[in-house]
C-alpha atoms as a PDB file:
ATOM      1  CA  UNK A   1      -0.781   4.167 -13.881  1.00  0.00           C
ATOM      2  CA  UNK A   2      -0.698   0.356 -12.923  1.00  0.00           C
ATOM      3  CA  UNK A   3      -2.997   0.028 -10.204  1.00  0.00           C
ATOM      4  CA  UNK A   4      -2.270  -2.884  -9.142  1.00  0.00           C
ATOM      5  CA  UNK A   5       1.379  -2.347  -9.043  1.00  0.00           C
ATOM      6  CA  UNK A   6       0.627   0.806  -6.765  1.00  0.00           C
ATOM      7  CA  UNK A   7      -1.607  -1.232  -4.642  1.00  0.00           C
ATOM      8  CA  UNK A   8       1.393  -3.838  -4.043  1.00  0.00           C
ATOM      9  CA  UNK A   9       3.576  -1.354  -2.786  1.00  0.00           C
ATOM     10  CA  UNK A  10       1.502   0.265  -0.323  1.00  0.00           C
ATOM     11  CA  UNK A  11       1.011  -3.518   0.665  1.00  0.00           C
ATOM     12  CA  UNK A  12       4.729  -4.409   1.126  1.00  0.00           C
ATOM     13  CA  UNK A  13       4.865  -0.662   2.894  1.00  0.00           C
ATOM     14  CA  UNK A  14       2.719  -1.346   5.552  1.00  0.00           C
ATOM     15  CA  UNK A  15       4.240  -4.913   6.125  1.00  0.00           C
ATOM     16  CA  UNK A  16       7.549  -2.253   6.568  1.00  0.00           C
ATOM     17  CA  UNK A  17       5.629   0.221   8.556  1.00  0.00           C
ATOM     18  CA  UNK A  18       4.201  -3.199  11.161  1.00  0.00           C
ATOM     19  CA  UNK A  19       7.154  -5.191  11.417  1.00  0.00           C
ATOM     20  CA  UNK A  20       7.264  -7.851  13.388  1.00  0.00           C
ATOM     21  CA  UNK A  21       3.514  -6.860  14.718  1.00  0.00           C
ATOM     22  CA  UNK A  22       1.979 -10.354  12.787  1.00  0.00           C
ATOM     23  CA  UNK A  23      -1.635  -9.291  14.345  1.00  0.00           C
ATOM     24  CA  UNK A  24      -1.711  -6.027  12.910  1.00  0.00           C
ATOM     25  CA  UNK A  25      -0.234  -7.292   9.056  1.00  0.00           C
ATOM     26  CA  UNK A  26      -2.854  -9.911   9.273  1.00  0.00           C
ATOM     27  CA  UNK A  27      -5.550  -7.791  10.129  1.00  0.00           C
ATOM     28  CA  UNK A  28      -4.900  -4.902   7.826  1.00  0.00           C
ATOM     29  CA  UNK A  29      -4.466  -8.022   5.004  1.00  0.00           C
ATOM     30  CA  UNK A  30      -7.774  -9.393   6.285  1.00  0.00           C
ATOM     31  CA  UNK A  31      -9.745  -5.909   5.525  1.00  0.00           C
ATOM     32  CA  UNK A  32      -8.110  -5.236   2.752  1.00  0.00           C
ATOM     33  CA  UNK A  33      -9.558  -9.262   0.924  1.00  0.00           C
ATOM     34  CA  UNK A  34     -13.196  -8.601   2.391  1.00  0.00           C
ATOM     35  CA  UNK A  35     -13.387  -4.873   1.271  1.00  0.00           C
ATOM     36  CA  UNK A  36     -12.385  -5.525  -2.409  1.00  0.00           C
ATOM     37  CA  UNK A  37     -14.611  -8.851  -2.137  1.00  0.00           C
ATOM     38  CA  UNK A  38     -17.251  -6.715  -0.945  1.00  0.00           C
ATOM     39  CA  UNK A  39     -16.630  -3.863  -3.538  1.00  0.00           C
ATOM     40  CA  UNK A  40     -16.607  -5.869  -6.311  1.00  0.00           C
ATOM     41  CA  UNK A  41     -19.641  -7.694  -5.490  1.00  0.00           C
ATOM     42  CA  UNK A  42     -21.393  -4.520  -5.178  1.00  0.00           C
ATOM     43  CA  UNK A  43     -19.546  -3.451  -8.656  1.00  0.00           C
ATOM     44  CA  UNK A  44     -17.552  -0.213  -7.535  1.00  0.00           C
ATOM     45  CA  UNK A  45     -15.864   1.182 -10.694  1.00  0.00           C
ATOM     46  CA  UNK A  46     -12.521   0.712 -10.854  1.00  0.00           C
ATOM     47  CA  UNK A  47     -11.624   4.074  -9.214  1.00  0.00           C
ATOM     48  CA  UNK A  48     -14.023   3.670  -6.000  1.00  0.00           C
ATOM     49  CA  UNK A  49     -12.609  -0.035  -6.049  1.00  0.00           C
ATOM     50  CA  UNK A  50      -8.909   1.478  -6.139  1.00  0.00           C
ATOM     51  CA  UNK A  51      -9.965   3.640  -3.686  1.00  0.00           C
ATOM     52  CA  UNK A  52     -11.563   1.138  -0.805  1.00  0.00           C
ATOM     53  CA  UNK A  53      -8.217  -1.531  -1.568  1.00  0.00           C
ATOM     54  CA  UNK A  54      -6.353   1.882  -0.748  1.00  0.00           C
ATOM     55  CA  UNK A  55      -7.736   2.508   2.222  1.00  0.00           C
ATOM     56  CA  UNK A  56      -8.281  -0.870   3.800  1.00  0.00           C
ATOM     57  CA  UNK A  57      -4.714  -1.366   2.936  1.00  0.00           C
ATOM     58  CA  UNK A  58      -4.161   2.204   5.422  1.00  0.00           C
ATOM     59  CA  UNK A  59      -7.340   2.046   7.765  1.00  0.00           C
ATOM     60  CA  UNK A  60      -5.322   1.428  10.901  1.00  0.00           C
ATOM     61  CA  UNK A  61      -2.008   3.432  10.269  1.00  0.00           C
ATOM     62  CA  UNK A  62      -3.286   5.287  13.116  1.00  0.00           C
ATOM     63  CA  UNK A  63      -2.662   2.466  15.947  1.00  0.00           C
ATOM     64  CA  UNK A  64       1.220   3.198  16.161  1.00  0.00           C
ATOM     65  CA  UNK A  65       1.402   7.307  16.739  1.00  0.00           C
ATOM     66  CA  UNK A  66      -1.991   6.469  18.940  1.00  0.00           C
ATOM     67  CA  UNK A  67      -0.053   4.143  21.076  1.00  0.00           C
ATOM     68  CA  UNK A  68       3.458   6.561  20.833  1.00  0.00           C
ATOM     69  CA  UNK A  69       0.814   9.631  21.991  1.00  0.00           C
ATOM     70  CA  UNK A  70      -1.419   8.271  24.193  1.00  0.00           C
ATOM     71  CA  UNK A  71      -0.402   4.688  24.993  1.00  0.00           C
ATOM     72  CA  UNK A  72      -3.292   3.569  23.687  1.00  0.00           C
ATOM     73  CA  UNK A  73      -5.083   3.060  20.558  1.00  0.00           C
ATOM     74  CA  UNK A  74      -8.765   3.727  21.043  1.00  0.00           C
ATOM     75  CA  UNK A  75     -10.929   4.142  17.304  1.00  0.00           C
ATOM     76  CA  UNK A  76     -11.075   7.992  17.614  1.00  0.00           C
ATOM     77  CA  UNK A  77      -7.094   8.098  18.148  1.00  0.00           C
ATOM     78  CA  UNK A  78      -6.559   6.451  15.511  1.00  0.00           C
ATOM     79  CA  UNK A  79      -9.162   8.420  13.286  1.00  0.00           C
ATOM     80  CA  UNK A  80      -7.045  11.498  14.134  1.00  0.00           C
ATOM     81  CA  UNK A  81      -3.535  10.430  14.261  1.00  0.00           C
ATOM     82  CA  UNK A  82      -3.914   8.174  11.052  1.00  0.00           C
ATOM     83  CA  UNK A  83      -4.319  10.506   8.446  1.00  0.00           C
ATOM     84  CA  UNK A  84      -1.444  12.607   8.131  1.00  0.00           C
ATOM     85  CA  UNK A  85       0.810   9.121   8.524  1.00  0.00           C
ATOM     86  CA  UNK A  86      -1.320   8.101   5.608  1.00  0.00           C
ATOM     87  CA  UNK A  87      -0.959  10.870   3.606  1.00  0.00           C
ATOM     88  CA  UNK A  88       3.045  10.770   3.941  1.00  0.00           C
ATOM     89  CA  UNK A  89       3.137   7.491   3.020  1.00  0.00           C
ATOM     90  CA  UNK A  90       0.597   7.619  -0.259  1.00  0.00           C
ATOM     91  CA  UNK A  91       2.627  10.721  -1.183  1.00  0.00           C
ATOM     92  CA  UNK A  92       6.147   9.023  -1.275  1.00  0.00           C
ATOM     93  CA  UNK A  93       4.215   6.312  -3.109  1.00  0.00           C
ATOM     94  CA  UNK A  94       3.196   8.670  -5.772  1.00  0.00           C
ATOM     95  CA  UNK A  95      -0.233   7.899  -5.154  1.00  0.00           C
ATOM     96  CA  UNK A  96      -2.797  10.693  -6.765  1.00  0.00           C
ATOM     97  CA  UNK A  97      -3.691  13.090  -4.620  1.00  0.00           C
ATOM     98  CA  UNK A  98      -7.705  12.684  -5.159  1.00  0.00           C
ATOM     99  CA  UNK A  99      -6.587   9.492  -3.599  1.00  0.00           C
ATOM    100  CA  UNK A 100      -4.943  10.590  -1.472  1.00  0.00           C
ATOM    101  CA  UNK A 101      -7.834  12.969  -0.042  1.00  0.00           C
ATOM    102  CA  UNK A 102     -10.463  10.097  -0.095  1.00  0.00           C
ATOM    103  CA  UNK A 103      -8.506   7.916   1.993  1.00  0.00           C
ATOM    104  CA  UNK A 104      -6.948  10.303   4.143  1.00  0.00           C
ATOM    105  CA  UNK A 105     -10.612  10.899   4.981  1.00  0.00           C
ATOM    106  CA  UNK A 106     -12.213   7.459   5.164  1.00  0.00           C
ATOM    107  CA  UNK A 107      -8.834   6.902   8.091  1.00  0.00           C
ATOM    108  CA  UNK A 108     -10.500   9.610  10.117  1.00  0.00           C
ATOM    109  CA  UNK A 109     -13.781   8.194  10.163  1.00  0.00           C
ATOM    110  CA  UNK A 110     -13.356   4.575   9.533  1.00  0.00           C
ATOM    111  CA  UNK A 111     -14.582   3.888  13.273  1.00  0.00           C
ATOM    112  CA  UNK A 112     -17.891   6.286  12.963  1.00  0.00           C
ATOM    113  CA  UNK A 113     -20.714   4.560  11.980  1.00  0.00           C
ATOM    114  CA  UNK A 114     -23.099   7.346  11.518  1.00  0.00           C
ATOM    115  CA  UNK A 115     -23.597   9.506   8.487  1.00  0.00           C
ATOM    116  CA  UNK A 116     -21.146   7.531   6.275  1.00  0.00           C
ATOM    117  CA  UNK A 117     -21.230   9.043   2.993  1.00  0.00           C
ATOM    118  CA  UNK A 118     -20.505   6.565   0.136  1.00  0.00           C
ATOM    119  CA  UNK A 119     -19.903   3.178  -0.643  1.00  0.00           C
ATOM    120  CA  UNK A 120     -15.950   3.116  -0.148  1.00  0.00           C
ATOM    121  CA  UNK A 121     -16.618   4.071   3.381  1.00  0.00           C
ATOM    122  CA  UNK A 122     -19.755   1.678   4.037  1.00  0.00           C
ATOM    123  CA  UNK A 123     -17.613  -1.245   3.004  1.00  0.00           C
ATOM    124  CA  UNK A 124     -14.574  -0.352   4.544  1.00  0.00           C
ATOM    125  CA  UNK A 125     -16.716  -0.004   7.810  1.00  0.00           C
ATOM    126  CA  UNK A 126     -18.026  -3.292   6.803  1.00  0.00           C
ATOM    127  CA  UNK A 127     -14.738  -5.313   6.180  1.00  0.00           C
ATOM    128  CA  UNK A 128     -13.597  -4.040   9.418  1.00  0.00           C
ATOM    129  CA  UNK A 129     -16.504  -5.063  11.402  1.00  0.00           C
ATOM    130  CA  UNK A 130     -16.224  -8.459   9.773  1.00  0.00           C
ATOM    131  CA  UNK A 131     -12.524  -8.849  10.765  1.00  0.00           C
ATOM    132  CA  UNK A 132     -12.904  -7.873  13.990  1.00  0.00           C
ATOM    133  CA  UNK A 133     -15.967  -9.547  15.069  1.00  0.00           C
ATOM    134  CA  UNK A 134     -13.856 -12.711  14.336  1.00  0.00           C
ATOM    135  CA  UNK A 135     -10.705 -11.745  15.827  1.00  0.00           C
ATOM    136  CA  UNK A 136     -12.682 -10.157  18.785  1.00  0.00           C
ATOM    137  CA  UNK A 137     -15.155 -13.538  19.270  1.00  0.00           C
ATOM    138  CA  UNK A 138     -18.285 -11.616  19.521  1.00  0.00           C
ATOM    139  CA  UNK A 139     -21.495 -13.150  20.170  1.00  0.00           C
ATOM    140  CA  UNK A 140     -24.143 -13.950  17.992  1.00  0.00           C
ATOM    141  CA  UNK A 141     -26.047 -11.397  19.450  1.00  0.00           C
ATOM    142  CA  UNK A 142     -23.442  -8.645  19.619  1.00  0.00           C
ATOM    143  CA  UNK A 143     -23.403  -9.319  15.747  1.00  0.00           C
ATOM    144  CA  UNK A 144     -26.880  -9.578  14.523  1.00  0.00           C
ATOM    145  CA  UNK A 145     -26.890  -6.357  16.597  1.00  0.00           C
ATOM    146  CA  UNK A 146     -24.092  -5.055  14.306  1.00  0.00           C
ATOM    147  CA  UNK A 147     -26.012  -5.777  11.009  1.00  0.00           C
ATOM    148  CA  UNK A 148     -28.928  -4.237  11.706  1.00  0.00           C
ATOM    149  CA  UNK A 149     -27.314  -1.241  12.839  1.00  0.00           C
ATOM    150  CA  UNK A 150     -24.322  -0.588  10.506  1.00  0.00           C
ATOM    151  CA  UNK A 151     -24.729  -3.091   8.136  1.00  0.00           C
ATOM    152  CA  UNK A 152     -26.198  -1.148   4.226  1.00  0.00           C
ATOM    153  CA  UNK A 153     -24.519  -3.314   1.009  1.00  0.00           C
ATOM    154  CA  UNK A 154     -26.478  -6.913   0.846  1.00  0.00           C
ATOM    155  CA  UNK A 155     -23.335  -8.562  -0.122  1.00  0.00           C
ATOM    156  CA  UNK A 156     -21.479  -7.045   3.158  1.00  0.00           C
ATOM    157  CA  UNK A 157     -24.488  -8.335   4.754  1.00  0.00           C
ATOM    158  CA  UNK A 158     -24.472 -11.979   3.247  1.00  0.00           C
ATOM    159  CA  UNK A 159     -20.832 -12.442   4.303  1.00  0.00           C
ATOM    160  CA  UNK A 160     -21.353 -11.608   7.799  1.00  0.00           C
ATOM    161  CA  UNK A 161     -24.494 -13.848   7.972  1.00  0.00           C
ATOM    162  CA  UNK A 162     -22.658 -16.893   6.511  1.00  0.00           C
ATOM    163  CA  UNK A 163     -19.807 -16.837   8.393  1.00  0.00           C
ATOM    164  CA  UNK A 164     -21.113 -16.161  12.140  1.00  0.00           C
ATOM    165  CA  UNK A 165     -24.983 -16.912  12.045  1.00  0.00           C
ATOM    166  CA  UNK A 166     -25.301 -19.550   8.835  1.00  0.00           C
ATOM    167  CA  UNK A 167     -26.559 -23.351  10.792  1.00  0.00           C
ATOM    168  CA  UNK A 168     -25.758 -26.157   8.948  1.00  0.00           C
END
């Protein structure tokens, strides 16, 4: 299996699946760079690395049926309408269905910041929390509340740090 060859079509899938919604494409795009910058500074194998792209590629597949259901698109709709959208489009992808299973479940808790359970989920939580601290324009003090709360890898950490809090 080429990897990255799977990894560009689930890219150019999503750009299909938000079209026209240039916020959402750049966000997903912006999780997707941090989390494998993250995971390979924390040196994931290749599988848990495959993994994390994966699902920061998918994290917010969610938003659309959320808004179609509910008409809104708060982090636990998306945590429960996300994964079976996910898991249709992995599976016409041919993506492995151990994949497919770790993802599907990292969707449904990608906004629940308490007992995450490995370090796919703690840097997808991370990358996402980066992202949308920016695109959100917390505070400082919002995010130095972040870190210390949610914030486990060091080089998760160091990223956040440099870009909002770093003086110089």
């Amino acid at each position: 299996m080429c990897r990255e060859k799977d990894i560009n079509k689930l890219f150019d899938s999503m750009t299909d699946y938000f079209q026209g919604d240039k916020k959402r494409i750049f966000h997903f795009t912006k999780v997707f760079t941090l989390a494998g910058m993250i995971g390979g500074l924390e040196q994931l194998d290749e599988n848990e690395l495959f993994i994390l792209r994966t699902a920061a590629l998918v994290h917010d597949i969610g938003i659309k049926p959320s808004e179609k259901k509910y008409g809104s698109c708060t982090g636990k709709q998306q945590e429960l309408e996300g994964p079976p959208v996910a898991e249709k489009m992995l599976t016409n992808l041919d993506f492995p269905s151990e994949v497919i299973s770790r993802v599907s479940y990292l969707v449904a808790h990608h906004h629940t910041y308490n007992n995450i359970d490995g370090m796919d989920y703690q840097i997808l939580v991370e990358a996402d929390l980066i992202v949308n601290m920016e695109e959100d324009c917390l505070s400082n003090e919002a995010i130095k509340s972040c870190i210390d709360k949610v914030f486990k890898t060091e080089s998760g950490t160091r990223l956040c740090k440099n870009i909002f809090l770093a003086h110089g």
